[in-house]
Each structure stands twice: as structure tokens, then as C-alpha cells.
Protein backbone atom coordinates (compact mmCIF):
# COMPACT_ATOMS: atom_id res chain seq x y z
CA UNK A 1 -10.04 0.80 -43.85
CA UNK A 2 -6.67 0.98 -45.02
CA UNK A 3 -5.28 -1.45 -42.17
CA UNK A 4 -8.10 -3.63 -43.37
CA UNK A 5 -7.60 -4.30 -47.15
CA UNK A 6 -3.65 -4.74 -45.85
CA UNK A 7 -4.43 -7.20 -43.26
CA UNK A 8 -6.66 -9.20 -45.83
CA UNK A 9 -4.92 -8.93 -48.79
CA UNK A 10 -3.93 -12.75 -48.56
CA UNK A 11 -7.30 -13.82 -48.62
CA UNK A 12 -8.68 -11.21 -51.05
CA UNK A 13 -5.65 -13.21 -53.63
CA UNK A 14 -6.97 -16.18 -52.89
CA UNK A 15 -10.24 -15.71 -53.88
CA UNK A 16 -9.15 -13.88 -56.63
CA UNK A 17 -6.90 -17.02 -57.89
CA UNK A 18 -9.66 -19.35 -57.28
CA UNK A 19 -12.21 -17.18 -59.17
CA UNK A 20 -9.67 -17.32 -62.06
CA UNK A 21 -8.56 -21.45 -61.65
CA UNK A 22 -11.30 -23.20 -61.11
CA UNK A 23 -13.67 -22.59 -64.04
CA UNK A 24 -10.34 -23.24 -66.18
CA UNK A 25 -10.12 -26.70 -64.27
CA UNK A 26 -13.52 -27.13 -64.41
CA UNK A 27 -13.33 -26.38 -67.93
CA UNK A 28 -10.33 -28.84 -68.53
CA UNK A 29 -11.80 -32.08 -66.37
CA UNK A 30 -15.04 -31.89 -68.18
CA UNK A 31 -17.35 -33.49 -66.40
CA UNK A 32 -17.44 -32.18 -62.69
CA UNK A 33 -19.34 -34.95 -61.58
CA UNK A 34 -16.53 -37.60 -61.65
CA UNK A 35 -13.55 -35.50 -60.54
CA UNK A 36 -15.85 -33.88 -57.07
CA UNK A 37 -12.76 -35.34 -54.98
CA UNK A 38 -10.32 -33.71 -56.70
CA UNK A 39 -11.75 -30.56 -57.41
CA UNK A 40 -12.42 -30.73 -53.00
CA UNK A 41 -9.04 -31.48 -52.18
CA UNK A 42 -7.41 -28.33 -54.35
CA UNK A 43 -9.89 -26.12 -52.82
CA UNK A 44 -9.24 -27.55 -49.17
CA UNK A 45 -5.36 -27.60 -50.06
CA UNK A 46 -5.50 -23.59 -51.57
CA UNK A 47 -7.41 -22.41 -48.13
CA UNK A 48 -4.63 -24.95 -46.04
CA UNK A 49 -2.16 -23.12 -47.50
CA UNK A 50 -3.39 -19.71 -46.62
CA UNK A 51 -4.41 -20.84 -43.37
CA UNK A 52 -0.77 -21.73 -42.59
CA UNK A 53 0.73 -18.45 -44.56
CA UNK A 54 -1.43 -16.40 -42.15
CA UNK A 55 -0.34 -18.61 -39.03
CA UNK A 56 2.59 -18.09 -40.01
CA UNK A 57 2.95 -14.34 -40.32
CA UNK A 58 0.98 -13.91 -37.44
CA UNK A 59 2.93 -16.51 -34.73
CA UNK A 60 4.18 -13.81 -32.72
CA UNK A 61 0.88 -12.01 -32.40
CA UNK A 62 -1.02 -15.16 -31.18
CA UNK A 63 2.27 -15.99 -28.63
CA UNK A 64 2.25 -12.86 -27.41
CA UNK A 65 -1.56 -12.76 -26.91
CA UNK A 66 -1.55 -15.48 -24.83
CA UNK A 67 1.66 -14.90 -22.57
CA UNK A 68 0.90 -13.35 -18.94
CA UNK A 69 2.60 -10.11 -18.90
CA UNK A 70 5.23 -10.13 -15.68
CA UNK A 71 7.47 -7.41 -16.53
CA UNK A 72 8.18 -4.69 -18.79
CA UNK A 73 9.11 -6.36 -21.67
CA UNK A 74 6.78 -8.80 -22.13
CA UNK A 75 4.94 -5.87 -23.05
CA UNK A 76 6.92 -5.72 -26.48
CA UNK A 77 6.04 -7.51 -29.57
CA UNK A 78 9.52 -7.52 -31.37
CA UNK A 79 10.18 -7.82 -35.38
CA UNK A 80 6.53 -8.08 -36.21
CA UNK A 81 5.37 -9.02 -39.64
CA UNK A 82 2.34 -9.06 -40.38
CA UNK A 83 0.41 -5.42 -40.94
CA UNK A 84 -1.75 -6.17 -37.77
CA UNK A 85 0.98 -7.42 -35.68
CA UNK A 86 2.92 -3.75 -36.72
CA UNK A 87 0.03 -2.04 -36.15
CA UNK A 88 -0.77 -3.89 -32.98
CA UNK A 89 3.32 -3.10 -31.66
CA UNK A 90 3.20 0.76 -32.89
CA UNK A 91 -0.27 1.27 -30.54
CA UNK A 92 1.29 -0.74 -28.14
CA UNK A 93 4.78 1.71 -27.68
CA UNK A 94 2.46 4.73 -27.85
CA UNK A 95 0.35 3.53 -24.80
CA UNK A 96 3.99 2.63 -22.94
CA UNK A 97 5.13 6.13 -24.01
CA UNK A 98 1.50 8.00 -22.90
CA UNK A 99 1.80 5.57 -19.59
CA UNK A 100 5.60 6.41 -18.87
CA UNK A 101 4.84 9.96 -19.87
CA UNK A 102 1.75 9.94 -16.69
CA UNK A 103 3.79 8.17 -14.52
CA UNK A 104 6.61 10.40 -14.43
CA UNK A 105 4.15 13.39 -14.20
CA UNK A 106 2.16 11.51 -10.91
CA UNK A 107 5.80 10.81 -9.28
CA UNK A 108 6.82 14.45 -9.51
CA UNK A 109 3.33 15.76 -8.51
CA UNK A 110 3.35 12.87 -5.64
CA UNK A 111 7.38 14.50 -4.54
CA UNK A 112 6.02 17.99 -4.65
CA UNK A 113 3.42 16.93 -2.07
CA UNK A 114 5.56 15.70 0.04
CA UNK A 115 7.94 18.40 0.26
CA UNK A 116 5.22 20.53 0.79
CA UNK A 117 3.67 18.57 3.49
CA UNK A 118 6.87 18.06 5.15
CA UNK A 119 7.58 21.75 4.72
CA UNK A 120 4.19 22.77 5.89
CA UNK A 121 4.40 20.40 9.24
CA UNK A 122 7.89 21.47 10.32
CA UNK A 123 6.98 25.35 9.87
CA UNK A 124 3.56 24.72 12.02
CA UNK A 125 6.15 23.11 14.60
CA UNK A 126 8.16 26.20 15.82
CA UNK A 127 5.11 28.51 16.46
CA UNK A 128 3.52 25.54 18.21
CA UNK A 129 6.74 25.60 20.68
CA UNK A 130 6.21 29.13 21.33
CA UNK A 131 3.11 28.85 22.18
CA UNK A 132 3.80 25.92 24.38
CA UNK A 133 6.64 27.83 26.05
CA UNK A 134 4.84 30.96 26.53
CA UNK A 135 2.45 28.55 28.53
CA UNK A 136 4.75 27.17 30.84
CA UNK A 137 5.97 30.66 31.64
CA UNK A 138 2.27 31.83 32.99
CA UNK A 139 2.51 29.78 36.29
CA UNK A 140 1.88 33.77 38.25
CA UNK A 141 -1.35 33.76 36.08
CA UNK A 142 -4.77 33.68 38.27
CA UNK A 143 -6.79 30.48 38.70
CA UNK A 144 -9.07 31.14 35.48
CA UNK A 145 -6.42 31.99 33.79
CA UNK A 146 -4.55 28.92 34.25
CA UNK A 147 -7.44 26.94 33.34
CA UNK A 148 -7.71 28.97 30.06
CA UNK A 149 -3.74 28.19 29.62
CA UNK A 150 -3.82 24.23 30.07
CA UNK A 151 -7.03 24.51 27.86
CA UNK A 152 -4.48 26.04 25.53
CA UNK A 153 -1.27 23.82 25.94
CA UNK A 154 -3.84 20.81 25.89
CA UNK A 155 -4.58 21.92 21.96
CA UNK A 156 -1.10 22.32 21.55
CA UNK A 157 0.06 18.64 22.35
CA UNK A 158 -2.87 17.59 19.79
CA UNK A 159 -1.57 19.42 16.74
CA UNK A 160 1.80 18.44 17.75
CA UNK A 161 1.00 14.99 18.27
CA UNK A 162 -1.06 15.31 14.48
CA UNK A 163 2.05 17.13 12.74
CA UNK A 164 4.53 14.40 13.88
CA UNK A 165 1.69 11.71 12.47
CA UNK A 166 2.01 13.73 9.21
CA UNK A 167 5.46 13.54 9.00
CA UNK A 168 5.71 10.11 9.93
CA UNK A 169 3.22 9.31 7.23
CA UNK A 170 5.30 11.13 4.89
CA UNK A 171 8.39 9.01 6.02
CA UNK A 172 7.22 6.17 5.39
CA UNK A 173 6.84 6.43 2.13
CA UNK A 174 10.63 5.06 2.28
CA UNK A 175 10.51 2.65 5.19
CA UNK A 176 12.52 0.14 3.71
CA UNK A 177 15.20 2.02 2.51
CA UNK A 178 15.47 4.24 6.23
CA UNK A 179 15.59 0.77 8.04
CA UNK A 180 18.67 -0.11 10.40
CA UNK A 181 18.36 -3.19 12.23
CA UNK A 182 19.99 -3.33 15.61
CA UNK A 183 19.95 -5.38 19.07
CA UNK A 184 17.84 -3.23 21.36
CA UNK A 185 17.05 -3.32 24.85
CA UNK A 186 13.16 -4.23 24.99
CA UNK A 187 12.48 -2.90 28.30
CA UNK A 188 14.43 0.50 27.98
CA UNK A 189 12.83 1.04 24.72
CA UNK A 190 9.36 0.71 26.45
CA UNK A 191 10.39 2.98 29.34
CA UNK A 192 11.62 5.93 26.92
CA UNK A 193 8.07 5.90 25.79
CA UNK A 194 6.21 5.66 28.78
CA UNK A 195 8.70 8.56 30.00
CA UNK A 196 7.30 10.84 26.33
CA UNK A 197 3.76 10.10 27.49
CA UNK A 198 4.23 11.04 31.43
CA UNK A 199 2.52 14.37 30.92
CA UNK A 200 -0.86 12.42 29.22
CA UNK A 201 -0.67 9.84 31.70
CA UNK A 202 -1.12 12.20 34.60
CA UNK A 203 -3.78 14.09 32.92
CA UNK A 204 -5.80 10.99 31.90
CA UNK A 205 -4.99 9.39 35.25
CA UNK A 206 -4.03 6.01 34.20
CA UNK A 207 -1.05 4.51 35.04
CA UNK A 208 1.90 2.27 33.44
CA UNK A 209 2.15 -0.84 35.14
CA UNK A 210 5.68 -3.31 32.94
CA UNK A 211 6.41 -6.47 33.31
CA UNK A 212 9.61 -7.23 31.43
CA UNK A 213 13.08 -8.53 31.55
CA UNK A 214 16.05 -6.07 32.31
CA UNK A 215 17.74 -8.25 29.86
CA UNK A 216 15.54 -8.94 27.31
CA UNK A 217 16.96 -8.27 23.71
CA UNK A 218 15.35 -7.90 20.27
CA UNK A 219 16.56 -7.22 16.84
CA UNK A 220 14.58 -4.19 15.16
CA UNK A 221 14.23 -0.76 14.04
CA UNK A 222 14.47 1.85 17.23
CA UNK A 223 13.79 4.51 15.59
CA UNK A 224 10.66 3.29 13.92
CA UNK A 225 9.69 0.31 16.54
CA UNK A 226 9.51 3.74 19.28
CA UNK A 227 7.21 5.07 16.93
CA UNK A 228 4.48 1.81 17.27
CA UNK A 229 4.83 1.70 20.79
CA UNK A 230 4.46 5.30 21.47
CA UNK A 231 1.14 5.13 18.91
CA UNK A 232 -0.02 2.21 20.36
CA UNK A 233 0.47 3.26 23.99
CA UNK A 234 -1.06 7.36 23.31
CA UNK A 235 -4.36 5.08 22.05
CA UNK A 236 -4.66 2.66 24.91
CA UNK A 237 -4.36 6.18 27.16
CA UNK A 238 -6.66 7.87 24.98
CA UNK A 239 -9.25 4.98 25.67
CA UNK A 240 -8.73 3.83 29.05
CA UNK A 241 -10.98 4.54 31.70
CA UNK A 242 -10.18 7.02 34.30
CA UNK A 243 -8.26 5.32 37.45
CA UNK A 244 -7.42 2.31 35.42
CA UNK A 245 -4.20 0.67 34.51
CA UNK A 246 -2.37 0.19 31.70
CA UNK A 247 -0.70 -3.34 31.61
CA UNK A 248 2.43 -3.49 29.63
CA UNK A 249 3.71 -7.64 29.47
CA UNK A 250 6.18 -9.91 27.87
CA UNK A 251 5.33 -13.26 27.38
CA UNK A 252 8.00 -15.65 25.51
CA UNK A 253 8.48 -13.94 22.68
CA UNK A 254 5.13 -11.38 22.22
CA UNK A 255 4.52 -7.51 23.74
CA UNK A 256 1.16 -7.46 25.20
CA UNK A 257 0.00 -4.07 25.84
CA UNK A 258 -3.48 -4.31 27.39
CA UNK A 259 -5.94 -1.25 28.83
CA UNK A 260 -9.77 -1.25 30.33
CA UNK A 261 -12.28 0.59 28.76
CA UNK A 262 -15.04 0.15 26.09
CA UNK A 263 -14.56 -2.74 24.34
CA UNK A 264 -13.65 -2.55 20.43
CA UNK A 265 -17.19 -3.97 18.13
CA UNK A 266 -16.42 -7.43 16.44
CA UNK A 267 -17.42 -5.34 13.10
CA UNK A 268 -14.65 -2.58 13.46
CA UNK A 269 -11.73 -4.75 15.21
CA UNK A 270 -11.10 -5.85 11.40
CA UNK A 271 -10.96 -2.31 10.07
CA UNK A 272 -8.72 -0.57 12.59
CA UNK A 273 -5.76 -0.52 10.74
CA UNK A 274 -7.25 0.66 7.80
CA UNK A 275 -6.45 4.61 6.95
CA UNK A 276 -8.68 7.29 8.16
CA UNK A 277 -10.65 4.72 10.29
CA UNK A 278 -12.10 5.85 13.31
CA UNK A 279 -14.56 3.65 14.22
CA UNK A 280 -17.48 4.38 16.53
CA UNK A 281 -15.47 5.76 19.64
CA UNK A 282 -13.62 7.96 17.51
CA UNK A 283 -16.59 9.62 15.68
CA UNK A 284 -18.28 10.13 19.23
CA UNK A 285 -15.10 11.87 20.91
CA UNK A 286 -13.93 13.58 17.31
CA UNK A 287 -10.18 13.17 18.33
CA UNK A 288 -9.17 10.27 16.16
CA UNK A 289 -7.21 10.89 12.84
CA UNK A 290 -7.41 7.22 11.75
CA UNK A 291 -3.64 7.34 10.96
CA UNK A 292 -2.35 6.19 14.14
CA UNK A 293 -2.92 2.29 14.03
CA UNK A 294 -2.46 2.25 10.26
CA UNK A 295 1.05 3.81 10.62
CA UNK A 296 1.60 1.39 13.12
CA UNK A 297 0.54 -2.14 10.68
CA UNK A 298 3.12 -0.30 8.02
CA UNK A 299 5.82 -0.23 10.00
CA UNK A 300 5.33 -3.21 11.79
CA UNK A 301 4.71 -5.15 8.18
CA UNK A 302 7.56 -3.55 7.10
CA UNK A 303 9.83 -4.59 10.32
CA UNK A 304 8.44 -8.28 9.72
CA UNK A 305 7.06 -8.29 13.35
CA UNK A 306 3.60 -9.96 13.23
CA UNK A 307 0.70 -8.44 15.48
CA UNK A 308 -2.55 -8.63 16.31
CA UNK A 309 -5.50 -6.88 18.48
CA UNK A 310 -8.45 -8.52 20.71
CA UNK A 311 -10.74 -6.96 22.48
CA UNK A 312 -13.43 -8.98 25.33
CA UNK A 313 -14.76 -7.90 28.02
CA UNK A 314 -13.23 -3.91 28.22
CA UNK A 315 -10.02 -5.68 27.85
CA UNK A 316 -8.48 -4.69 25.03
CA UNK A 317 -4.73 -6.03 24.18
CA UNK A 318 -2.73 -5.02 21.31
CA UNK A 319 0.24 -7.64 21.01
CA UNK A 320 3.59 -8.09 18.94
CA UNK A 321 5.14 -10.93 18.00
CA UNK A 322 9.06 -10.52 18.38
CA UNK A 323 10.02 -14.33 17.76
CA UNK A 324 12.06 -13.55 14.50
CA UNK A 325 13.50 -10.78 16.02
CA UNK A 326 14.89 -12.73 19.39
CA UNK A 327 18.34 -13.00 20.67
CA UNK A 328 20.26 -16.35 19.09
């Protein structure tokens, strides 16, 4: 109420002044009749002149109303004068303060999560090894007993293939700033993975079959550009059919990576990248995280290297598009 009678009190003199005035003038001209004009044109010139007082002393409030807000201080409403336009700029620091005040909160909850994801995930990593070593030693076991131990290592590789997801997720939470662009060798780069996924090639029985240049350079991320392929090649194992062949191609300047097997729904080709997706397949089987694929459009946005998927007729190819990223 108080904000109110201040924020009016132009208008509250003005009628006040006119109240006072104009029976006096009225009083003085006599007959009202014959001076109408005149007695119109001081009352339109008395509410002018408050209409341009108030315009006046609210200018700022009106500019800054209407202004698109692109940074942080557009946000401010400097020297105001008016008692709306100060209250307006006081509520306006206390939201930045309550806002700045959340943020910070959310960024040190958000770091606290990551260290103890990170944390978490490199602790689950050592017993994992263990295990997996303790494995490899039981080659005198009996036939069941193997059976029961690859059942066992087979587990193993999962989690360790969803802890290093993890970490990677966490990672790239600073992509750009962990970047380092180099020349690499395409084909090597493609052969170190294939080499990391031996052990689920042989037990999904499909087989790498690569088709590119011994001298073919790119410009890229190794670290991180390893870390697409060897996603995008442990999916097009994980869904190719058994016997089959996985076709690994370069073409000009794209990385075609193509594998048989059920064919990807029009409906879900669009979504695949998304997080936690898992699509039909992966619902049926239960083995997909939904991670995979979107970690890979991160990095791969992030690396400027455009890509794409199709899949017709069991075919389905996953390619990369290194043309900004060739050899001048």
C-alpha cells in the first residue's frame, strides 16, 4: 500500500491542484459556457504535463522492459528514479542474489557427484580385475566348471564395459577443454579397436572385415575419436547376427561402419542418440544402457565431425563424416 500512494503521488497532486484551480477559474471567467475551450485546453495541458513528468521518471523502466535480455547485465536497471523503478531494481538484485546463491549450491552438489561417481567406478574397477584374473587362472578347472567361469568373466566384461561408460560420461562433462587435435593415422586407429574388441568378436562370431588406406590421415581427437569407434563397433557386434560380417569402409572422406542383423524401426532411428534410449532390441535383450550412442553424438558434436545412421534391409551403417578433418 505504501509503494502505492508513493508511486501515485503525482497524480493524487494533480487532482488535488485541479480540485483547488478550477472552481477559482471557473469562478473568475464567469460564464463557463463561452470560455469551454479554454477551460479544455488547461485541463488537457495539466494531465500533458503529468503524462510527460511520469514518462519521464519512468524512461528507464519502460527501456528496460522492452530490451531482450542477452547477458548478465542487461539484467540491471541502473540509477532508477522513480519509486517503482527502485522497487522494481531492489526485487530484481534479490532474485540475481537468490539465483546466484542456487546456482553455486547446484554446481557444488553437481562436483560432489562427480567425484563420487568417478570415485565409486574406479574402486568397482580393481575388484573387477581380480575377479577377471582369478578367472583366467582356472584353465585346470573341470568342464562345468569352466562353463560356470566364462559365465563369470562374461559378467565381468559387462560391468567393466558399464564403469568405463560411467566414467566417460563423467568426462565429458569437460570435452572441450580435454580436446587435443592431432594428425592421426585412420586405419591404425581403427585396428587398435578392433584389436580391444578381439575377445567379443570371437565370442559373438562375427568378424572385422576394413577397407582403408595405409595412408589415410585425419585431424581429431585420439583419445576421444577411439572412444566412438570402439562404442560404435561393441554395438554393431552386440547386434549382428551370428556368422555375419562386420564391414568397416572409407569412402572419400566418410567412415562407414556397416553390420547385418535386425533392422533399426523408422520410429526409433531418430531417438538413438538420445540418453537412456534403448529402443525395442534393447528392452527385449536387457543389455543396453542407452549411454553408448549418446556418448558417441557428444563427442562427435563436440569434435565437429558430422554423422549419421541408416538402417534398410538388416543393413545397418553408422557413418562419419571426416571432410573438415582431412589432410591439406
Amino acid at each position: 500500500m505504501k509503494l502505492f500512494f508513493r508511486d501515485h503521488i503525482s497524480i493524487i497532486m494533480l487532482y488535488c491542484l485541479s480540485f483547488l484551480l478550477l472552481p477559482w477559474i471557473i469562478h473568475k471567467l464567469d460564464d463557463f459556457t463561452s470560455h469551454y475551450v479554454y477551460f479544455i485546453f488547461l485541463v488537457s495541458f495539466l494531465f500533458s504535463s503529468w503524462l510527460l513528468g511520469r514518462y519521464y521518471r519512468r524512461r528507464k523502466l519502460y527501456t528496460h522492459l522492452q530490451k531482450n535480455v542477452h547477458a548478465y547485465e542487461d539484467l540491471n536497471l541502473f540509477e532508477p528514479l522513480a519509486p517503482i523503478e527502485q522497487a522494481y531494481s531492489e526485487k530484481l538484485r534479490q532474485m540475481q542474489y537468490l539465483f546466484l546463491t542456487q546456482q553455486h549450491s547446484l554446481e557444488e552438489q553437481a562436483q560432489e557427484k562427480h567425484l563420487v561417481l568417478s570415485h565409486f567406478a574406479h574402486q568397482m574397477k580393481t575388484p573387477l580385475s581380480v575377479i577377471q584374473l582369478i578367472v583366467q587362472s582356472s584353465s585346470n578347472k573341470s568342464s562345468d566348471e569352466l562353463i560356470q567361469w566364462q559365465t563369470i568373466s562374461k559378467e565381468c566384461d559387462k560391468l567393466t564395459f558399464t564403469l568405463n561408460q560411467l566414467l566417460t560420461y563423467e568426462r565429458t562433462s569437460n570435452l572441450v577443454a580435454d580436446l587435443k587435435i592431432e594428425s592421426i593415422n585412420l586405419k591404425g586407429l581403427v585396428q587398435e579397436v578392433v584389436n580391444d574388441l578381439k575377445d567379443y568378436f570371437i565370442t559373438k562370431e562375427v568378424f572385422p572385415k576394413m577397407t582403408v588406406a595405409e595412408d589415410q590421415i585425419i585431424y581429431s581427437d585420439r583419445k576421444w575419436l577411439k572412444i566412438v569407434l570402439y562404442q560404435v563397433l561393441n554395438n554393431a557386434i552386440k547386434y549382428s547376427e551370428i556368422a555375419s560380417t562386420i564391414q568397416i569402409d572409407y569412402d572419400k572422406v566418410t567412415l562407414h561402419i556397416k553390420n547385418g542383423g535386425e533392422t533399426i524401426p523408422t520410429s526409433e532411428l531418430a531417438r538413438v542418440f538420445d540418453l537412456f534410449f534403448t529402443g525395442s532390441k534393447g528392452r527385449i535383450g536387457g543389455e543396453a544402457t542407452g549411454i553408448g550412442l549418446y556418448l558417441v553424438k557428444k563427442v562427435l558434436t563436440a569434435l565437429e565431425h558430422p554423422f549419421s545412421i541408416q538402417s534398410i534391409d538388416r543393413v545397418t551403417t553408422f557413418s562419419i563424416n571426416f571432410s573438415n578433418s582431412l589432410k591439406r
